[in-house]
C-alpha atoms as a PDB file:
ATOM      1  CA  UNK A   1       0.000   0.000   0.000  1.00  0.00           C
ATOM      2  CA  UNK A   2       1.595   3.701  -1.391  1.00  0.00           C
ATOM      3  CA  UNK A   3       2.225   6.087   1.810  1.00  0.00           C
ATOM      4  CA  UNK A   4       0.296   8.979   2.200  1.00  0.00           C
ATOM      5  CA  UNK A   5       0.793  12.146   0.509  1.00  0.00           C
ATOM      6  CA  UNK A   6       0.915  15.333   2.108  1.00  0.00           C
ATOM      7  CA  UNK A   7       0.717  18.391   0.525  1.00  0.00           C
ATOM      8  CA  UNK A   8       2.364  21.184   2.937  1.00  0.00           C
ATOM      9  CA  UNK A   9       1.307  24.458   3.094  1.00  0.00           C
ATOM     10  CA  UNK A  10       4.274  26.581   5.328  1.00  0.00           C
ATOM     11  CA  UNK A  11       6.413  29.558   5.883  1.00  0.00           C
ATOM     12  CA  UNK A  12       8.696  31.048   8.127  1.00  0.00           C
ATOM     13  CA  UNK A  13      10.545  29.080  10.847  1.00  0.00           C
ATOM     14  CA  UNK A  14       8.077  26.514  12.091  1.00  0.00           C
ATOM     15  CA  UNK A  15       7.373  25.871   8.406  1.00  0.00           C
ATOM     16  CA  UNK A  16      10.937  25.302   7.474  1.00  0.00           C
ATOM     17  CA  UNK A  17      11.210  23.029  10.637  1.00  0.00           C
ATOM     18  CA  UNK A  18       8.509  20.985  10.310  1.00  0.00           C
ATOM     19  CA  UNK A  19       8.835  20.317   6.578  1.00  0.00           C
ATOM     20  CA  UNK A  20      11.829  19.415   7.469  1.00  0.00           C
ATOM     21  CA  UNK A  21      10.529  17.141  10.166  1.00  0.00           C
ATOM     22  CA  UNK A  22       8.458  15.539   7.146  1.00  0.00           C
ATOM     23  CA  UNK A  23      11.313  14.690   5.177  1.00  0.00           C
ATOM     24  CA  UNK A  24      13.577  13.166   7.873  1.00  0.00           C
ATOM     25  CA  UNK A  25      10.579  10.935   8.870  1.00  0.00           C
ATOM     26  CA  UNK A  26      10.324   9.899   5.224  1.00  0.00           C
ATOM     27  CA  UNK A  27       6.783  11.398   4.439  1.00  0.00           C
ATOM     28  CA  UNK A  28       5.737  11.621   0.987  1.00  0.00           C
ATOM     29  CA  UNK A  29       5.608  15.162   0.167  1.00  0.00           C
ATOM     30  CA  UNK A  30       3.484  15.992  -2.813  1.00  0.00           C
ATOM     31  CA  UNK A  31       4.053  19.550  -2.964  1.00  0.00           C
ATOM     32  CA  UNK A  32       4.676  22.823  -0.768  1.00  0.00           C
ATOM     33  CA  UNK A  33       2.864  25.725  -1.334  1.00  0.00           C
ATOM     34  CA  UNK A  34       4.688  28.840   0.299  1.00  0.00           C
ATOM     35  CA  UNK A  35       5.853  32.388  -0.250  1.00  0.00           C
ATOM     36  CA  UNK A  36       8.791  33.714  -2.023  1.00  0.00           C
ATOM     37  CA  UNK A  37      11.463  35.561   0.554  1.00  0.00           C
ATOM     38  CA  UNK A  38      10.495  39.062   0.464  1.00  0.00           C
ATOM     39  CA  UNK A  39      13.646  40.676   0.052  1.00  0.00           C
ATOM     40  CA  UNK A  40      11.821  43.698   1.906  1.00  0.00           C
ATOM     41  CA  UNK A  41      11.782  41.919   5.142  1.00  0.00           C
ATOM     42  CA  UNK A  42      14.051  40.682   7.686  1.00  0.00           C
ATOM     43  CA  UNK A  43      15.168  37.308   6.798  1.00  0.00           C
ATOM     44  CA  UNK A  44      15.690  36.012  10.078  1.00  0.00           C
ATOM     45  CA  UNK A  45      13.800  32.888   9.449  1.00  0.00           C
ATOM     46  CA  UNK A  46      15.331  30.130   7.219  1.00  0.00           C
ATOM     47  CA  UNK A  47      13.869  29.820   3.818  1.00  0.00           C
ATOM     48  CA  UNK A  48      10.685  27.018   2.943  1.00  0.00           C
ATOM     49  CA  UNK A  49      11.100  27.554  -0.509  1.00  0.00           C
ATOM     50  CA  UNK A  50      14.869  27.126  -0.847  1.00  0.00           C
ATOM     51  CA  UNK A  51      14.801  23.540   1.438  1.00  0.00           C
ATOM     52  CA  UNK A  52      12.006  22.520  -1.016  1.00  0.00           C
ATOM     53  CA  UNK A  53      13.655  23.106  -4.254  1.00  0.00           C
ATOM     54  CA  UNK A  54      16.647  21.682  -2.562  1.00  0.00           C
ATOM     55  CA  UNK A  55      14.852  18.794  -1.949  1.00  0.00           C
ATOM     56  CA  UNK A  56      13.118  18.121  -5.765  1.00  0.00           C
ATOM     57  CA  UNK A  57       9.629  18.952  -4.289  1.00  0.00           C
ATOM     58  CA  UNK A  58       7.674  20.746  -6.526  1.00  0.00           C
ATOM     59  CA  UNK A  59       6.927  24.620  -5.292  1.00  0.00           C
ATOM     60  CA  UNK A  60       3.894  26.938  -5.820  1.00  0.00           C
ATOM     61  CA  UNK A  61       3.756  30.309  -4.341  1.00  0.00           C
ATOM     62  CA  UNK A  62       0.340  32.138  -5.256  1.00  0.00           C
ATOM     63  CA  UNK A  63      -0.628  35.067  -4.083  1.00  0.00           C
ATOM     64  CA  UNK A  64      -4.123  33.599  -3.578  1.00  0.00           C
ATOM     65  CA  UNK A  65      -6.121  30.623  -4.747  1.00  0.00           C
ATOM     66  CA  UNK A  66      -8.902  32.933  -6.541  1.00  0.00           C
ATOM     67  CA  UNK A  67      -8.116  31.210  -9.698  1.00  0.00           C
ATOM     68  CA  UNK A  68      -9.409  27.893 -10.594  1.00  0.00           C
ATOM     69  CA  UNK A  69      -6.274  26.663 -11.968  1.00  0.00           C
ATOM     70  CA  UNK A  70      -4.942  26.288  -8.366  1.00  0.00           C
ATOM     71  CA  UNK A  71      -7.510  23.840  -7.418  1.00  0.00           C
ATOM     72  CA  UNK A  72      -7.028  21.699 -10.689  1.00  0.00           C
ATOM     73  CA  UNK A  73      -3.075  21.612  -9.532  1.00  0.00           C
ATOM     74  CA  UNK A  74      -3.860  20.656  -5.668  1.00  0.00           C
ATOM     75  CA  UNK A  75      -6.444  18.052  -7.547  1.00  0.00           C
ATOM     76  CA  UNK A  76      -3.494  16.936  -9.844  1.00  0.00           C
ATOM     77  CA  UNK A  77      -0.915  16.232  -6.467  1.00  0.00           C
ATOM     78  CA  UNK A  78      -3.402  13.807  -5.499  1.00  0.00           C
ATOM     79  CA  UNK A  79      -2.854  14.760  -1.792  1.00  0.00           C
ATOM     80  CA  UNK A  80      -4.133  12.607   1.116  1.00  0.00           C
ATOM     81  CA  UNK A  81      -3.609  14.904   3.886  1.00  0.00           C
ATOM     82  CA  UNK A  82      -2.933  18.980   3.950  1.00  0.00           C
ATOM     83  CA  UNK A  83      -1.052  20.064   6.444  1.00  0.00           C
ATOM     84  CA  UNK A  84      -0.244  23.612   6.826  1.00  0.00           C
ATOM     85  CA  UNK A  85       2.740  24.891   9.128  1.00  0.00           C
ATOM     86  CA  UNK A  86       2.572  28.942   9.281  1.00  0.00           C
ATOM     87  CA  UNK A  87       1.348  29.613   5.408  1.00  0.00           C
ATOM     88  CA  UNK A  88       0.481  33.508   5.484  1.00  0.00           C
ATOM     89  CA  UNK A  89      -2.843  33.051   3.327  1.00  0.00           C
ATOM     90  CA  UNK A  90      -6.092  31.485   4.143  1.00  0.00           C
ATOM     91  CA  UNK A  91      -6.902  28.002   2.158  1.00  0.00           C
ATOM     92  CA  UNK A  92     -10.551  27.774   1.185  1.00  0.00           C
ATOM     93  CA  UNK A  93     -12.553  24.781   2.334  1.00  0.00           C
ATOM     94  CA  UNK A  94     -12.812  23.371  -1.074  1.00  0.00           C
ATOM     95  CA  UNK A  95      -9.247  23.458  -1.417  1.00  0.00           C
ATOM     96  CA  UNK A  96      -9.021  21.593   2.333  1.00  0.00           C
ATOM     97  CA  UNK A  97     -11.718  19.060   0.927  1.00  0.00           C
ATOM     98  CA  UNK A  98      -9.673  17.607  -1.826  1.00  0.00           C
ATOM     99  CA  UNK A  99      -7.209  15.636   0.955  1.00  0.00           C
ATOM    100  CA  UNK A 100      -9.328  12.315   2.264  1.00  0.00           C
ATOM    101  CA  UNK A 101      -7.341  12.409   5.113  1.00  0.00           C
ATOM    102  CA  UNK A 102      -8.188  16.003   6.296  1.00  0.00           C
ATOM    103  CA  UNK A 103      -6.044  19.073   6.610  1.00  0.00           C
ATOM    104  CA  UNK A 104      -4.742  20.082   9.721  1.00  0.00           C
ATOM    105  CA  UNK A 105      -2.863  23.835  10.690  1.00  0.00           C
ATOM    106  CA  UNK A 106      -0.384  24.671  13.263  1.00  0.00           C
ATOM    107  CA  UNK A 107      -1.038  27.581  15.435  1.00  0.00           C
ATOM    108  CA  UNK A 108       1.294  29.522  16.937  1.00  0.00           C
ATOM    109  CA  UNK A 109      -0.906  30.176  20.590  1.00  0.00           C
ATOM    110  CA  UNK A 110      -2.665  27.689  23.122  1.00  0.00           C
ATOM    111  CA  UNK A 111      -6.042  27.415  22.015  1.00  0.00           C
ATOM    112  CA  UNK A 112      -8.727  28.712  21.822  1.00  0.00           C
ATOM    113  CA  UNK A 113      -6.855  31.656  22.980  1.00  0.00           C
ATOM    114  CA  UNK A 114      -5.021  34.331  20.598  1.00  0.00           C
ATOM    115  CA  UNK A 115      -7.136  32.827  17.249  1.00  0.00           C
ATOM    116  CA  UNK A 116      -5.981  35.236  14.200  1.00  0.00           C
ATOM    117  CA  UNK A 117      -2.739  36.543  13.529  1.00  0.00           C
ATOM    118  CA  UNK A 118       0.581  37.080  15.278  1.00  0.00           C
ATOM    119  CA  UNK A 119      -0.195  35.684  18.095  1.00  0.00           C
ATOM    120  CA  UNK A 120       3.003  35.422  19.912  1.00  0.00           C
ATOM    121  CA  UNK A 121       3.796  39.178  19.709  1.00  0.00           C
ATOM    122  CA  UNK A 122      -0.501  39.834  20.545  1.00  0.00           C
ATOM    123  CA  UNK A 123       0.332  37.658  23.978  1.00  0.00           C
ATOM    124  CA  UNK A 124       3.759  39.510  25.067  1.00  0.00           C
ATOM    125  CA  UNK A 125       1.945  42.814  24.765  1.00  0.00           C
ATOM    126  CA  UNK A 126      -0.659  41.953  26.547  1.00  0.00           C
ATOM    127  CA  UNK A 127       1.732  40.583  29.208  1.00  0.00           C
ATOM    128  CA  UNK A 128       1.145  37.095  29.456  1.00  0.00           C
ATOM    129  CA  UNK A 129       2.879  35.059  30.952  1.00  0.00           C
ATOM    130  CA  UNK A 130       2.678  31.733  28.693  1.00  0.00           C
ATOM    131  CA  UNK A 131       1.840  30.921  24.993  1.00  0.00           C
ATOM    132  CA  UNK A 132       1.903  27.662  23.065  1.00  0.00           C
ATOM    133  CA  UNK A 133       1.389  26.256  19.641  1.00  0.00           C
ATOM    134  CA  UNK A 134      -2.025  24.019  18.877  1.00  0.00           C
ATOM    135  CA  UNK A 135      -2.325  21.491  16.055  1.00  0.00           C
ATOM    136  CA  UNK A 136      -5.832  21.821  14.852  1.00  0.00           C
ATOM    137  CA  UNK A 137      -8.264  20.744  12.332  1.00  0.00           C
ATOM    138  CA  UNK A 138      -8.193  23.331   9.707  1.00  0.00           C
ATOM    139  CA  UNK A 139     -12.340  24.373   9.052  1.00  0.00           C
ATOM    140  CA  UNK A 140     -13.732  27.803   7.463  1.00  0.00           C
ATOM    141  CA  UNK A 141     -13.445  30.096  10.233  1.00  0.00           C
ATOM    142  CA  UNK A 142      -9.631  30.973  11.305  1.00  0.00           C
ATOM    143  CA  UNK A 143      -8.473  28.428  13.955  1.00  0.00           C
ATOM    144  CA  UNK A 144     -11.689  27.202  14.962  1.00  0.00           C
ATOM    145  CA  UNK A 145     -11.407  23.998  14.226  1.00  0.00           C
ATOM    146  CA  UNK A 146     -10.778  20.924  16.944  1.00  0.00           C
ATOM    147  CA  UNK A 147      -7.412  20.529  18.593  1.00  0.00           C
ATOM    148  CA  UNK A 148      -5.192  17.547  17.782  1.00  0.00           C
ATOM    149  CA  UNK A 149      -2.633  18.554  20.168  1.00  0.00           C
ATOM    150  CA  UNK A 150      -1.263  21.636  21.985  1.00  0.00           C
ATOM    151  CA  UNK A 151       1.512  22.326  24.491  1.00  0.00           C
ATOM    152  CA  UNK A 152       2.261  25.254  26.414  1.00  0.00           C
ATOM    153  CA  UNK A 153       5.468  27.407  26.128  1.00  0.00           C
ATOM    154  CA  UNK A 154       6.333  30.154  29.029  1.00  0.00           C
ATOM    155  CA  UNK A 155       6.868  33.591  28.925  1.00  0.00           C
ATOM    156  CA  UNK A 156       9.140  34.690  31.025  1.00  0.00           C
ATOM    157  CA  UNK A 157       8.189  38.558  32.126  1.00  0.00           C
ATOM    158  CA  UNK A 158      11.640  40.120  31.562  1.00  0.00           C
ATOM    159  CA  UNK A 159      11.932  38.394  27.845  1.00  0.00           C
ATOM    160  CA  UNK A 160      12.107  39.498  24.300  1.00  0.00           C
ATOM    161  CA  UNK A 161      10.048  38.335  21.681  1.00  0.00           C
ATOM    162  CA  UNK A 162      13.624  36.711  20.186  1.00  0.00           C
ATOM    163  CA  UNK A 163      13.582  34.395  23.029  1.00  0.00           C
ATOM    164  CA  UNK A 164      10.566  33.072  22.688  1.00  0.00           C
ATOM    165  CA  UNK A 165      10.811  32.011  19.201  1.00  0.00           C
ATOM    166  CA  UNK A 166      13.247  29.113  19.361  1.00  0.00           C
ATOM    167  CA  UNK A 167      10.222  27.218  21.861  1.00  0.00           C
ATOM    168  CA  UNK A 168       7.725  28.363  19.058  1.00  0.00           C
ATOM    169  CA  UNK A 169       9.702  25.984  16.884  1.00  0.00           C
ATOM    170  CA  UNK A 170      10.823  23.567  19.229  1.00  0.00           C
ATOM    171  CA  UNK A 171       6.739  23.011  20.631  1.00  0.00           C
ATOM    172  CA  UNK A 172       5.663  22.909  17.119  1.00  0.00           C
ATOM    173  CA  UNK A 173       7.827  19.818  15.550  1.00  0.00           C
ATOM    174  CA  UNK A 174       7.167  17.700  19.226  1.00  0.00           C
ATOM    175  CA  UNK A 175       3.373  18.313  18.306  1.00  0.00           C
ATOM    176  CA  UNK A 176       3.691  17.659  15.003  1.00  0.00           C
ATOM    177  CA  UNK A 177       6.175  14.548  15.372  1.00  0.00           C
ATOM    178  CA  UNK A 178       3.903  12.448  18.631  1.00  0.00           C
ATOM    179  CA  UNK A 179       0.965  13.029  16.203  1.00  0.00           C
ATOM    180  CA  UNK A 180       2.452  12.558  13.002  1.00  0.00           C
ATOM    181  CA  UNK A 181       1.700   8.752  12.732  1.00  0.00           C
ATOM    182  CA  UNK A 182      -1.855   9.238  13.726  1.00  0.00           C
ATOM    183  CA  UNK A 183      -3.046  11.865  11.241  1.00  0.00           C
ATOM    184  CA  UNK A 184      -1.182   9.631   8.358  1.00  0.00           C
ATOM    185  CA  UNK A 185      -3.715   6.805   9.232  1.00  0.00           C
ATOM    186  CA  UNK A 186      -6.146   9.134   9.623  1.00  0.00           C
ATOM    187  CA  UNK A 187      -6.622   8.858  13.191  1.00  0.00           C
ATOM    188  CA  UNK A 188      -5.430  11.924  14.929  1.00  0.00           C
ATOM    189  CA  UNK A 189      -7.604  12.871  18.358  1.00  0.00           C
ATOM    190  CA  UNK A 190      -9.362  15.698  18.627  1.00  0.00           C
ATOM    191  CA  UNK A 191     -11.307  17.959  20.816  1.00  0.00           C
ATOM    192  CA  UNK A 192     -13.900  20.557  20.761  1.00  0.00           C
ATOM    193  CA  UNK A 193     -12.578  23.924  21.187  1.00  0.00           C
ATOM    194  CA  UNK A 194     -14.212  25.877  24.317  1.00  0.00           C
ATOM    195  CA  UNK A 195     -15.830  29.083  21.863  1.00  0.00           C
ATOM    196  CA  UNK A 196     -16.843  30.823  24.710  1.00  0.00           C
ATOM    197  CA  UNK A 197     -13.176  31.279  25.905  1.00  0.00           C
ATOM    198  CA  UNK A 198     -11.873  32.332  22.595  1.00  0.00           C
ATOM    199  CA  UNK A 199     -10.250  35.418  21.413  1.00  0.00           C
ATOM    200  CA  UNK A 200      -9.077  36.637  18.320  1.00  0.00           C
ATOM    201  CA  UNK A 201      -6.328  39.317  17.448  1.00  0.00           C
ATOM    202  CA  UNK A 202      -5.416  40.851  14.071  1.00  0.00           C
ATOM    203  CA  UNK A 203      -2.639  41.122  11.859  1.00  0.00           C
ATOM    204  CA  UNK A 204      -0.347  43.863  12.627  1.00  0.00           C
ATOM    205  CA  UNK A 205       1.551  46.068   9.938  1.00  0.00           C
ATOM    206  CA  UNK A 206       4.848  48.140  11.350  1.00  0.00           C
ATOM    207  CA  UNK A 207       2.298  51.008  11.781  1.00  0.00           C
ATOM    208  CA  UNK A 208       1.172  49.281  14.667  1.00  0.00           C
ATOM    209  CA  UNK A 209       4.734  49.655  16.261  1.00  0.00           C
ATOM    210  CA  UNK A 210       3.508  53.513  17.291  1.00  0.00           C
ATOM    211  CA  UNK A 211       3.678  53.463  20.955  1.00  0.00           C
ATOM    212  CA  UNK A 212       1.234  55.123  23.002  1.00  0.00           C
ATOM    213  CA  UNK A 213       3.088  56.819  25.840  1.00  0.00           C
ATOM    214  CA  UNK A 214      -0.404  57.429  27.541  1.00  0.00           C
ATOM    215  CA  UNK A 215       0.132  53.618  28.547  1.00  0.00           C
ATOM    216  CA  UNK A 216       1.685  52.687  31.959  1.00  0.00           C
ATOM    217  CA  UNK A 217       5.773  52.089  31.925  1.00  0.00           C
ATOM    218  CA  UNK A 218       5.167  48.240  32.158  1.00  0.00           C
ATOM    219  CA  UNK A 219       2.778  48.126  29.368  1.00  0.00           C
ATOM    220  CA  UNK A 220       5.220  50.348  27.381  1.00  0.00           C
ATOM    221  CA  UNK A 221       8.077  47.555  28.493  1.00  0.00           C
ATOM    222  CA  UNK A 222       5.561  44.638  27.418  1.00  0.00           C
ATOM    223  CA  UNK A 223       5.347  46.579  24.010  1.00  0.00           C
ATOM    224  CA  UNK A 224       9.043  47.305  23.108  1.00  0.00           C
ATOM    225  CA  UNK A 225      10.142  43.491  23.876  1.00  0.00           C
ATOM    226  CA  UNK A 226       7.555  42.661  21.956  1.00  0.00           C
ATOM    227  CA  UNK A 227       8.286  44.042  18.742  1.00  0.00           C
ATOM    228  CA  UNK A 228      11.899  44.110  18.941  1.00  0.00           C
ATOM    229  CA  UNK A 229      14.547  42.566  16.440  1.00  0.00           C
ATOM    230  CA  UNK A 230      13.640  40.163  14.932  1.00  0.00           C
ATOM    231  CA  UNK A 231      10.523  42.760  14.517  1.00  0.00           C
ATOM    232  CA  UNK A 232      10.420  45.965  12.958  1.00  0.00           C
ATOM    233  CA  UNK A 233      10.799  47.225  16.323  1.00  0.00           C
ATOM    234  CA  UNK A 234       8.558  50.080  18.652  1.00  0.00           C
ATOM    235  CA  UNK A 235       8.255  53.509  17.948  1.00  0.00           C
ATOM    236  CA  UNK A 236       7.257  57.131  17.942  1.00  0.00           C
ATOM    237  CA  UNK A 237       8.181  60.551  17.093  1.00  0.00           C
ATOM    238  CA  UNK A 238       9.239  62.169  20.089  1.00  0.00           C
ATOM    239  CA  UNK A 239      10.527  66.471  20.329  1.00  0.00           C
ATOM    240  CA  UNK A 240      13.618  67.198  21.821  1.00  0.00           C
ATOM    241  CA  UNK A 241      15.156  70.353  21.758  1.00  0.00           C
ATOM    242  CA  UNK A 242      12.553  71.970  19.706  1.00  0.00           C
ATOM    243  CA  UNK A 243      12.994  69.151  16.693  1.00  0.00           C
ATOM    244  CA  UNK A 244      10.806  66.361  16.197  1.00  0.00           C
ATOM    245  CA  UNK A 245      12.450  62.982  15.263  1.00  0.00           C
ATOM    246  CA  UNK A 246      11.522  59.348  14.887  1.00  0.00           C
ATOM    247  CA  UNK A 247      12.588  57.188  18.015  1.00  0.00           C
ATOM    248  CA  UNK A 248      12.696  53.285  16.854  1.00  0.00           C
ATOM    249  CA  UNK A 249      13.033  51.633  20.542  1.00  0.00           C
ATOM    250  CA  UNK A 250      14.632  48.091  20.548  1.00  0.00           C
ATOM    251  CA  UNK A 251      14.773  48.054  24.239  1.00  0.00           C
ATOM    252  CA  UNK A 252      14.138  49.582  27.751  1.00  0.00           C
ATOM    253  CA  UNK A 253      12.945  49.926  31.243  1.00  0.00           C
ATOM    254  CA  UNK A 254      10.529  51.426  34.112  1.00  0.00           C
ATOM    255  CA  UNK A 255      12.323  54.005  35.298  1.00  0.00           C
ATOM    256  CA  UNK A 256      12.381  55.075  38.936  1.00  0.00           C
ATOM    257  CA  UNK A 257      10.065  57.678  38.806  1.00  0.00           C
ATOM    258  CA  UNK A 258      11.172  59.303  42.299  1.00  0.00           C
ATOM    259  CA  UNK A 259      14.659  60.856  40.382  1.00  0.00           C
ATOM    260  CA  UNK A 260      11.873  62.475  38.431  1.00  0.00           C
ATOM    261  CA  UNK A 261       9.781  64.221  40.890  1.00  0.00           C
ATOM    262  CA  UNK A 262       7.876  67.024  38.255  1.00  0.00           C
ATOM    263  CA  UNK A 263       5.484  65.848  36.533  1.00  0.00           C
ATOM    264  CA  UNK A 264       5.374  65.606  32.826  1.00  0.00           C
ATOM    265  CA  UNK A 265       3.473  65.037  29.474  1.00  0.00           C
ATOM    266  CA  UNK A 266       3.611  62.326  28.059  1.00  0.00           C
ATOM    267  CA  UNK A 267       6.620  61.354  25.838  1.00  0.00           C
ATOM    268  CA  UNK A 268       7.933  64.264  27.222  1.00  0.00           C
ATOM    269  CA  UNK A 269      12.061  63.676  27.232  1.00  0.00           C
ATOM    270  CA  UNK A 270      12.472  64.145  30.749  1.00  0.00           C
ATOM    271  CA  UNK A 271      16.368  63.079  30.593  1.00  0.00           C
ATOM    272  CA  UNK A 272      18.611  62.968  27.916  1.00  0.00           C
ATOM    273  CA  UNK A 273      21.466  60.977  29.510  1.00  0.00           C
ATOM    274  CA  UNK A 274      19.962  57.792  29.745  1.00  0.00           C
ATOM    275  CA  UNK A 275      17.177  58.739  27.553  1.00  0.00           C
ATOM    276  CA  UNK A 276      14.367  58.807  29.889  1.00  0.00           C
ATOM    277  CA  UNK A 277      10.325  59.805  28.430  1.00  0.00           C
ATOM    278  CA  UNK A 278       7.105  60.259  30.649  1.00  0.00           C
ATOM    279  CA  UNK A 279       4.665  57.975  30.044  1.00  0.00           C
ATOM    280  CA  UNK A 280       0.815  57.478  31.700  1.00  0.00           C
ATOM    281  CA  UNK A 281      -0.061  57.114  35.237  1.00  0.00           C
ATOM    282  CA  UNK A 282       2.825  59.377  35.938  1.00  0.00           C
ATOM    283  CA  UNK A 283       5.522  56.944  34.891  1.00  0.00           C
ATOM    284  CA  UNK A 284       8.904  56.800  32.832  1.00  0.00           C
ATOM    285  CA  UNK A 285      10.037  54.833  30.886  1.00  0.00           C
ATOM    286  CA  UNK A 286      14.232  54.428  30.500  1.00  0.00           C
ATOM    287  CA  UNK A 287      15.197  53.689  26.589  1.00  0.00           C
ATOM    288  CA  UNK A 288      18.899  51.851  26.896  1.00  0.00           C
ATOM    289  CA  UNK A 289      18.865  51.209  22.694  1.00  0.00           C
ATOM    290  CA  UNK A 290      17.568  52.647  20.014  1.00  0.00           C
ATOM    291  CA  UNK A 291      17.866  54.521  17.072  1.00  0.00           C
ATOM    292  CA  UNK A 292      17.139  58.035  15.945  1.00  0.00           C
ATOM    293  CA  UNK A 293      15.516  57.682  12.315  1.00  0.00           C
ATOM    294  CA  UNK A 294      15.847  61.269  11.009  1.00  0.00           C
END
């Protein structure tokens, strides 16, 4: 009897892991449908598309799957299972339909918790202290569907965003490997999502990096870390000395607020040497790196 074929949707880090996960296990991998490196953005992620071609496997990268001719070519791979490891785009369900086996997603939060889009910096913002990555059945609403398999991955409350990725990874090829056997015969668990408990965030653009200085010190802290480098980074356009420049923040502190008695505006520069702004609820907020833009 042939092995399965899986046809893997994936970007990014956990994609590039977990296809390559696939191939050490000695999957059959129809085809991998990904994104081409944006030359634009940091590449601090190694690339899907490269390890594929490497491989032999045949590579697609469409924008969307608006066109018919995309379904005759999934149709064509003859996939029995989809599985999709941090693709970018949304799959339609009659795309998901074609694989006998079902398609399945990873998702980069513990569900139902954090449904939508990057969840990981969403959670460090709003200072949690724990994430996690779920394996799910993939259905028509974004990361609805039942849960194969999740595990949790800590937060530590003093860490940047960087540090957290490696677990990202890490949690996502465990999950993917103790459940890999099961969803090639077709008999992965799963459970019901609790709906009621869910939330949902949205994609963010680097326009969302503008920091609101109204916000408490430690919310300002949970920001920075969590759009720092690999990110585009935190920022805002701040006056000093009667000139008005672009701050890009990479990394900071509270600052004791009692060697700043008067009370200020805020992202009012309150000390130049360290850099030290006014924030809400009559903080400050230290900056210890960044860069001035113009």
């Amino acid at each position: 009897m042939p092995s399965p074929r899986v046809l893997f949707f994936g970007y990014s880090e956990v994609g590039y892991a977990t296809l390559e996960l696939l191939l050490t296990r000695g999957v059959t991998v129809a085809g991998v449908f990904t994104h081409t490196d944006d030359g634009h953005e940091t590449q601090w992620f190694r690339s899907v598309p490269k390890l594929a071609a490497e491989r032999g496997l045949p590579v697609f990268t469409p924008e969307s799957f608006k066109d018919p001719v995309w379904e005759e070519k999934i149709h064509a791979l003859r996939p029995d299972l989809i599985l999709s490891m941090y693709y970018r785009n949304m799959i339609p369900t009659r795309l998901l339909n074609l694989a006998p086996l079902g398609a399945f997603n990873m998702h980069g939060s513990y569900l139902p918790r954090y449904r939508g889009r990057a969840p990981l910096n969403w959670a460090i913002i709003n200072g949690e202290d724990h994430t996690g990555v779920s394996l799910h059945v993939m259905v028509k609403e974004a990361d609805a569907g039942d849960v194969v398999d999740q595990q949790k991955i800590p937060i530590g409350p003093e860490e940047p965003v960087s540090a957290i990725i490696p677990r990202i990874r890490e949690a996502a090829v465990s999950v993917l490997g103790r459940q890999l056997d099961a969803l090639l015969a077709g008999k992965a668990p799963r459970t019901s999502q609790n709906h009621t408990l869910a939330t949902y965030f949205g994609k963010r653009t680097p326009e969302d990096g503008r920091i609101d200085w109204n916000l408490s010190a430690r919310q300002i802290f949970n920001f920075v870390r969590a759009l720092t480098k690999p990110f585009p980074g935190a920022f805002n356009d701040i006056t000093l000395e009667g000139k008005t420049r672009r701050l890009l923040v990479w990394w900071g502190r509270p600052a004791q607020t009692t060697k700043f008695p008067q009370a200020h505006l805020p992202a009012e520069v309150v000390s130049k040497k360290p850099l030290v702004l006014s924030c809400g609820h009559q903080e400050a907020f230290e900056v210890t790196e960044y860069e001035w833009l113009n």
